[in-house]
Protein backbone atom coordinates (compact mmCIF):
# COMPACT_ATOMS: atom_id res chain seq x y z
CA UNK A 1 0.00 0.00 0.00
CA UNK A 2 1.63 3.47 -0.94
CA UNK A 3 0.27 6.31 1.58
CA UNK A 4 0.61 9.89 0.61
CA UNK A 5 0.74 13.14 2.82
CA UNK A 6 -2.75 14.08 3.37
CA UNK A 7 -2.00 17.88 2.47
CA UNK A 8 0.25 18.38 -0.30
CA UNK A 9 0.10 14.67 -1.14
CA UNK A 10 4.25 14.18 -1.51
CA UNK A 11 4.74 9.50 -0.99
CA UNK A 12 5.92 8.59 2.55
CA UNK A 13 8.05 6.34 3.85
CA UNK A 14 7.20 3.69 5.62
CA UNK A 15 6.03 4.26 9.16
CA UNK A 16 6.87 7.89 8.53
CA UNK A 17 4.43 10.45 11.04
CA UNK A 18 5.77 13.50 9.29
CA UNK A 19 6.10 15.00 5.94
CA UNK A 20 9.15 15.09 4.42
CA UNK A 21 8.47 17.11 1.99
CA UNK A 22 10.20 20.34 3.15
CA UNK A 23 7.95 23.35 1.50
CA UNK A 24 5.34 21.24 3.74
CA UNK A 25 6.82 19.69 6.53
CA UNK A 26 3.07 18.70 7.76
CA UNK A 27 2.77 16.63 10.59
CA UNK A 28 -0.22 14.08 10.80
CA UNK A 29 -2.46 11.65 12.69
CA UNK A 30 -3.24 9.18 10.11
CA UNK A 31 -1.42 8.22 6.69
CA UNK A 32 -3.79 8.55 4.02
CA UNK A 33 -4.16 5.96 0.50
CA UNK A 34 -3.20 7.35 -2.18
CA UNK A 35 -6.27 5.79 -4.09
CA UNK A 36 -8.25 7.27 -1.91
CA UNK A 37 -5.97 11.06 -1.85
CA UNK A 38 -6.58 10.12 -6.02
CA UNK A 39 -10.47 9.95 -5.92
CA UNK A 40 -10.51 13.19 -3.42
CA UNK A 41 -9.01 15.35 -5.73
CA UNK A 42 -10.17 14.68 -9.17
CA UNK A 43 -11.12 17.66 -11.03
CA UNK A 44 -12.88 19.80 -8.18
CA UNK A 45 -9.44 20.40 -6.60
CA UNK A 46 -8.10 21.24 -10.07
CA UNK A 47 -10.87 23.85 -10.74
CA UNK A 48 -10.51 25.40 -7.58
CA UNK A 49 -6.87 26.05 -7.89
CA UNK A 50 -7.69 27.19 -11.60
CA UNK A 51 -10.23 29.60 -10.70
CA UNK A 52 -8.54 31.21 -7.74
CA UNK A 53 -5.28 30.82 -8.34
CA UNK A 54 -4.35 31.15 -11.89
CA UNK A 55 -8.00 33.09 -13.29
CA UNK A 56 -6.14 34.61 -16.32
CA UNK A 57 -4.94 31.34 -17.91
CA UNK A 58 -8.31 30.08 -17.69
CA UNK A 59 -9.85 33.41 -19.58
CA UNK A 60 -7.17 32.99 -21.96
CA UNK A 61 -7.92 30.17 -22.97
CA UNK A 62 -11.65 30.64 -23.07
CA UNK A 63 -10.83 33.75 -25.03
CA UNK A 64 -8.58 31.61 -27.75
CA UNK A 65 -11.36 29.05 -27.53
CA UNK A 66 -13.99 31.30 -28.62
CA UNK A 67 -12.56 33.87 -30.58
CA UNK A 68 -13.92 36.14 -28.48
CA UNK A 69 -11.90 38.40 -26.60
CA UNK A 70 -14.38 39.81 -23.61
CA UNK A 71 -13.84 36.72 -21.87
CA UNK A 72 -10.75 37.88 -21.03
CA UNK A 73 -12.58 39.82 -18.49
CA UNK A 74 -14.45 37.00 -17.40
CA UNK A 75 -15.11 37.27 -13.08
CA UNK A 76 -15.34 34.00 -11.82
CA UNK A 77 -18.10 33.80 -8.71
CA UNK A 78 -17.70 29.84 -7.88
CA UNK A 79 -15.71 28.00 -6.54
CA UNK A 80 -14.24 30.75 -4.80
CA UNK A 81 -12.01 30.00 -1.25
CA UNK A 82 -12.41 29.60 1.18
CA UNK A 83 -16.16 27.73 1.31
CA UNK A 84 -15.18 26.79 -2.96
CA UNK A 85 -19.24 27.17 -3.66
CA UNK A 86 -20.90 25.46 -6.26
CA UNK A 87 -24.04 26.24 -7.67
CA UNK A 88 -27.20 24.91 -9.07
CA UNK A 89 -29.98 27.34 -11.22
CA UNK A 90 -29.92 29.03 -7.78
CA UNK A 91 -27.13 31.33 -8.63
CA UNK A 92 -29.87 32.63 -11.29
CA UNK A 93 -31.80 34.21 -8.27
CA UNK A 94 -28.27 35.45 -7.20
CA UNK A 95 -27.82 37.94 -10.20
CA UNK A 96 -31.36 38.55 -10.50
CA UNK A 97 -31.84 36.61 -13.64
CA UNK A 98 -35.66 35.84 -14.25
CA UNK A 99 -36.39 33.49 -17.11
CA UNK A 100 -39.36 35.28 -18.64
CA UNK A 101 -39.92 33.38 -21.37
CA UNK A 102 -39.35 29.88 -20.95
CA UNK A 103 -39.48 29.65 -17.06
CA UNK A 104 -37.61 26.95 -15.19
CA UNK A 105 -40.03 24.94 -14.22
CA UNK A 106 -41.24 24.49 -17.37
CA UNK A 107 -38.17 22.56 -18.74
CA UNK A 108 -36.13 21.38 -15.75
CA UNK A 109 -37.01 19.72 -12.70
CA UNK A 110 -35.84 21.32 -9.34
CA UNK A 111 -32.26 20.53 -8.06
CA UNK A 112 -31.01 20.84 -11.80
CA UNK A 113 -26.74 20.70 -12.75
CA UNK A 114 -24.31 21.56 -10.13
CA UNK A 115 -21.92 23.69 -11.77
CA UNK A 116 -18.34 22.95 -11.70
CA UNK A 117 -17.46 26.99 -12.00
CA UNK A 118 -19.56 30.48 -12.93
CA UNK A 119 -18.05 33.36 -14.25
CA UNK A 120 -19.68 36.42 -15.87
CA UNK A 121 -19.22 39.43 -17.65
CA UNK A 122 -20.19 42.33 -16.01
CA UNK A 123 -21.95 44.98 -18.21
CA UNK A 124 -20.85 49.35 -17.82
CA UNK A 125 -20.69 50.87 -14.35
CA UNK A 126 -24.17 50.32 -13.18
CA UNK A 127 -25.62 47.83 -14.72
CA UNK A 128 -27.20 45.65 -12.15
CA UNK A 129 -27.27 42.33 -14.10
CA UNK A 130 -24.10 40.58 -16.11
CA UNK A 131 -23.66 40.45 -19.78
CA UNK A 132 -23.18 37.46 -20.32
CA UNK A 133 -22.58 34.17 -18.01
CA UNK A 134 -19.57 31.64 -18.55
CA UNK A 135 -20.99 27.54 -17.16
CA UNK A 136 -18.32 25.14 -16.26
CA UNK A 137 -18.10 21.31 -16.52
CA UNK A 138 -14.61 20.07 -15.20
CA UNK A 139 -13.05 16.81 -15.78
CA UNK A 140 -9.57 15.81 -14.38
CA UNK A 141 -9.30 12.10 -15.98
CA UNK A 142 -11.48 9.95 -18.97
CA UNK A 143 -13.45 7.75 -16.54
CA UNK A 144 -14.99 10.98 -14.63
CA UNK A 145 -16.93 12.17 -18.21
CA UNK A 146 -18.53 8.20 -18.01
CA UNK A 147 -21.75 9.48 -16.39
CA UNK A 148 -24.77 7.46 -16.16
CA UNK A 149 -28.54 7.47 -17.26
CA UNK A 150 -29.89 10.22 -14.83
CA UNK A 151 -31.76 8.67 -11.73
CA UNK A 152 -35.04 10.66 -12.34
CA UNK A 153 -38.68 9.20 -12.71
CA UNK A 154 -41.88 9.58 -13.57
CA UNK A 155 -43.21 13.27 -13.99
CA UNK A 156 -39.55 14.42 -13.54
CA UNK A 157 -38.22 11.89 -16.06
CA UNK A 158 -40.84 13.13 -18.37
CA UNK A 159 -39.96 16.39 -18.68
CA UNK A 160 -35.95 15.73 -18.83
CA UNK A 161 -36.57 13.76 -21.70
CA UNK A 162 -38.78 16.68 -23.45
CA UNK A 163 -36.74 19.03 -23.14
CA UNK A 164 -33.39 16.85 -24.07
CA UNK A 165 -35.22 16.23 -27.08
CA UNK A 166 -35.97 20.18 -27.55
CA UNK A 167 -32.58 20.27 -27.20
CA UNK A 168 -31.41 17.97 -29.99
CA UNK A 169 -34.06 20.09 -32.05
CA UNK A 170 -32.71 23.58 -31.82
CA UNK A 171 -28.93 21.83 -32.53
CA UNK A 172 -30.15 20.39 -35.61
CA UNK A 173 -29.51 16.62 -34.45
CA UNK A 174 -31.19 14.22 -35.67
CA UNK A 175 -30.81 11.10 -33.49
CA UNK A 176 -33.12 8.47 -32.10
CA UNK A 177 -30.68 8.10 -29.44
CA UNK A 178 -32.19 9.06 -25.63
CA UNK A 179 -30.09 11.71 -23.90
CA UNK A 180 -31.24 10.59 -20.29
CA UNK A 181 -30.01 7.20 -20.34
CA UNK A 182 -25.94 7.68 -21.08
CA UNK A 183 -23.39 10.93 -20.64
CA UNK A 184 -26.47 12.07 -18.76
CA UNK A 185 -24.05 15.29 -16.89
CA UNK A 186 -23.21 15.77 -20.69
CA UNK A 187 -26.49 16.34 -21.76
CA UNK A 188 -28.28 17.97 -19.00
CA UNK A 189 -25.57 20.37 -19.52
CA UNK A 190 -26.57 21.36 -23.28
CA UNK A 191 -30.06 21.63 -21.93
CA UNK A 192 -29.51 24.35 -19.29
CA UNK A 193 -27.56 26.08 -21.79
CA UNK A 194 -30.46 26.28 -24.31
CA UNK A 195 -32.52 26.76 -22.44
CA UNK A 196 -30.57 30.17 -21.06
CA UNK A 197 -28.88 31.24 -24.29
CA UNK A 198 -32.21 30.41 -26.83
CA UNK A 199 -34.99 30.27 -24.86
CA UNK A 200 -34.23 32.91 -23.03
CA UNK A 201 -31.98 34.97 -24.63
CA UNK A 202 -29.25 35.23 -21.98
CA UNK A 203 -26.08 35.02 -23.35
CA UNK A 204 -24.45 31.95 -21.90
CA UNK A 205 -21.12 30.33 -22.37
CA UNK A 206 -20.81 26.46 -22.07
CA UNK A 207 -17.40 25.01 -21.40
CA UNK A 208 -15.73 21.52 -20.87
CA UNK A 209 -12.62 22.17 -19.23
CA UNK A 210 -10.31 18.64 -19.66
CA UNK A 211 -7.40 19.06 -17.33
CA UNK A 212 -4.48 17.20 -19.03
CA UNK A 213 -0.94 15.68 -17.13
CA UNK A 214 -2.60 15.63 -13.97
CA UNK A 215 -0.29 14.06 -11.73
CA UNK A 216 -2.22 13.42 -9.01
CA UNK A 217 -4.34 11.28 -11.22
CA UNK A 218 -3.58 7.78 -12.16
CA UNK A 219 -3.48 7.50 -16.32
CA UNK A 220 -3.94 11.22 -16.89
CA UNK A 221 -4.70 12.09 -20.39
CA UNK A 222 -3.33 14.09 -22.61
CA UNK A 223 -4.96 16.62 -24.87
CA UNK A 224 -5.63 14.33 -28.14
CA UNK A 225 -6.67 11.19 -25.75
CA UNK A 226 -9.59 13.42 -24.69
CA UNK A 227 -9.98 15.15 -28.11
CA UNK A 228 -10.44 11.26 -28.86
CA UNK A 229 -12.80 10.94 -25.78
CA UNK A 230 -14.79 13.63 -26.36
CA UNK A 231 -15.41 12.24 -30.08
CA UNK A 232 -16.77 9.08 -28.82
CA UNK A 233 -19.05 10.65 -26.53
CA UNK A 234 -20.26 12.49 -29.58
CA UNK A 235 -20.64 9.22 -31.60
CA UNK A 236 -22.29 7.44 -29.15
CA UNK A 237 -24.84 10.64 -28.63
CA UNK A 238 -25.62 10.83 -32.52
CA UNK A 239 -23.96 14.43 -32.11
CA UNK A 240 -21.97 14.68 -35.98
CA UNK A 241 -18.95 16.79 -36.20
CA UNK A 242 -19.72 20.42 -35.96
CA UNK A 243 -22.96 20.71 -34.58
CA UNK A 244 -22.31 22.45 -31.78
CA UNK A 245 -22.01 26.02 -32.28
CA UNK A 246 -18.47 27.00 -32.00
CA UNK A 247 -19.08 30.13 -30.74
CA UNK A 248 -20.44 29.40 -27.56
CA UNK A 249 -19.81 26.02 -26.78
CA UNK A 250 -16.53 25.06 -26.05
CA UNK A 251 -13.21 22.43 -24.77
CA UNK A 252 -10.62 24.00 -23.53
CA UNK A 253 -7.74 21.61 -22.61
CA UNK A 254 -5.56 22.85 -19.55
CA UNK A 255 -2.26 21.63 -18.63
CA UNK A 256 -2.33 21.02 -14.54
CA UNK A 257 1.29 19.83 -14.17
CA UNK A 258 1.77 23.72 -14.50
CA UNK A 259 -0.54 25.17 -12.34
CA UNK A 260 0.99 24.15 -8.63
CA UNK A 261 4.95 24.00 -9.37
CA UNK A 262 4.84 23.68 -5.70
CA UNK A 263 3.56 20.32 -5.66
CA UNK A 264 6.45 17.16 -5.92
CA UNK A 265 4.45 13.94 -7.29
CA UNK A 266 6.72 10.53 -7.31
């Protein structure tokens, strides 16, 4: 069994009851797996440090993504230290956003996405609501973008599926295939963002950020094994090659052996 340091996650020697790590030098109670350490971090510990920590790469690259250079000036509002929020449609009430014309409930059950990060783009001096809002899905390794069917039934089920289906409508897609019963977090995330950027006119950003080289994560990909990932989750959805509108839908692929240099991973 190898055991890592349960804060900065450097291997220990057998037996060992401090780190010896130096920058660290933390002393603990209890040796912790690394599987375990592995499955802990994942990709919200990589967005966090992203979105605090390094903010500008992570416009950059939304800017470069896009072609669009306001995101530059993206402000990111979750997960910010030191509670690292996240938030479902509730951060709608936060910015006083009111879906007028298709509301909520209409299309989406209650307790909809959890959102791995929200930025926005804050209008002129004075304007009480944001421009435009910037939704995150993170993924740190392949397995994590494997989600199942979604657990809903009934009534709730119901409407999912209607307005997946709206969904595949107003992107042109015509599959059979039903959106509710694989890469369910995938889909549910086009949904929300249809159903803020069309049906509502809000102008919404949707972004998959793939963090490659993680080393914290066991078989981290690189960018073209998740360029190759995210093509079979297209296949298998019945989504063809270039049906998602490029200019607000977006992968951006970011390198996390470069955002702690302070971390030492054997």
């Amino acid at each position: 069994m190898i055991y890592r340091c349960s804060k900065c996650a450097w291997q220990l020697e057998a037996g060992a009851t401090q780190c010896s790590n130096h920058p660290c030098g933390h002393t603990f109670h209890a040796r912790v797996p690394a599987d375990a350490l592995v499955r802990d971090r994942k990709s919200q510990l990589w967005i966090q440090e992203l979105v605090n920590e390094f903010p500008n790469t992570l416009n950059d690259q939304l800017a470069s993504c896009f072609g669009n250079d306001d995101l530059r000036d993206v402000r990111w509002v979750s997960p910010i230290k030191p509670k690292y929020t996240e938030y479902r449609e509730d951060f709608l009430n936060i910015f006083g956003i009111e879906l007028t014309r298709t509301p909520l409930q209409d299309f989406w059950p209650r307790r909809g996405p959890r959102w791995d990060a929200i930025g926005l783009i804050r209008g002129e001096a004075g304007m009480p609501k944001p421009l435009a809002f910037v939704l995150v899905e993170a993924k740190a390794h392949i397995a994590e973008a494997d989600s199942p069917k979604t657990y809903a039934a009934g009534d709730r089920l119901e409407l999912i599926r209607h307005s997946l289906d709206q969904t595949k409508k107003a992107l042109h897609i015509a599959t059979t295939v039903d959106w509710s019963d694989k890469y369910y977090q995938y889909t549910n995330r086009l949904a929300f963002w249809h159903l803020l950027r069309n049906l509502n006119g809000i102008e919404t950003y949707l972004v998959n950020v793939y963090f490659t080289n993680a080393p914290d994560v066991e078989r981290s990909a690189d960018e073209n094994q998740w360029k190759c990932a995210v093509r079979r989750i297209h296949a298998q959805l019945g989504i063809p090659v270039g049906a998602l509108p490029n200019d607000s839908i977006g992968d951006c692929f970011i390198d996390a052996s470069k955002l702690d240099t302070s971390m030492k991973w054997s």
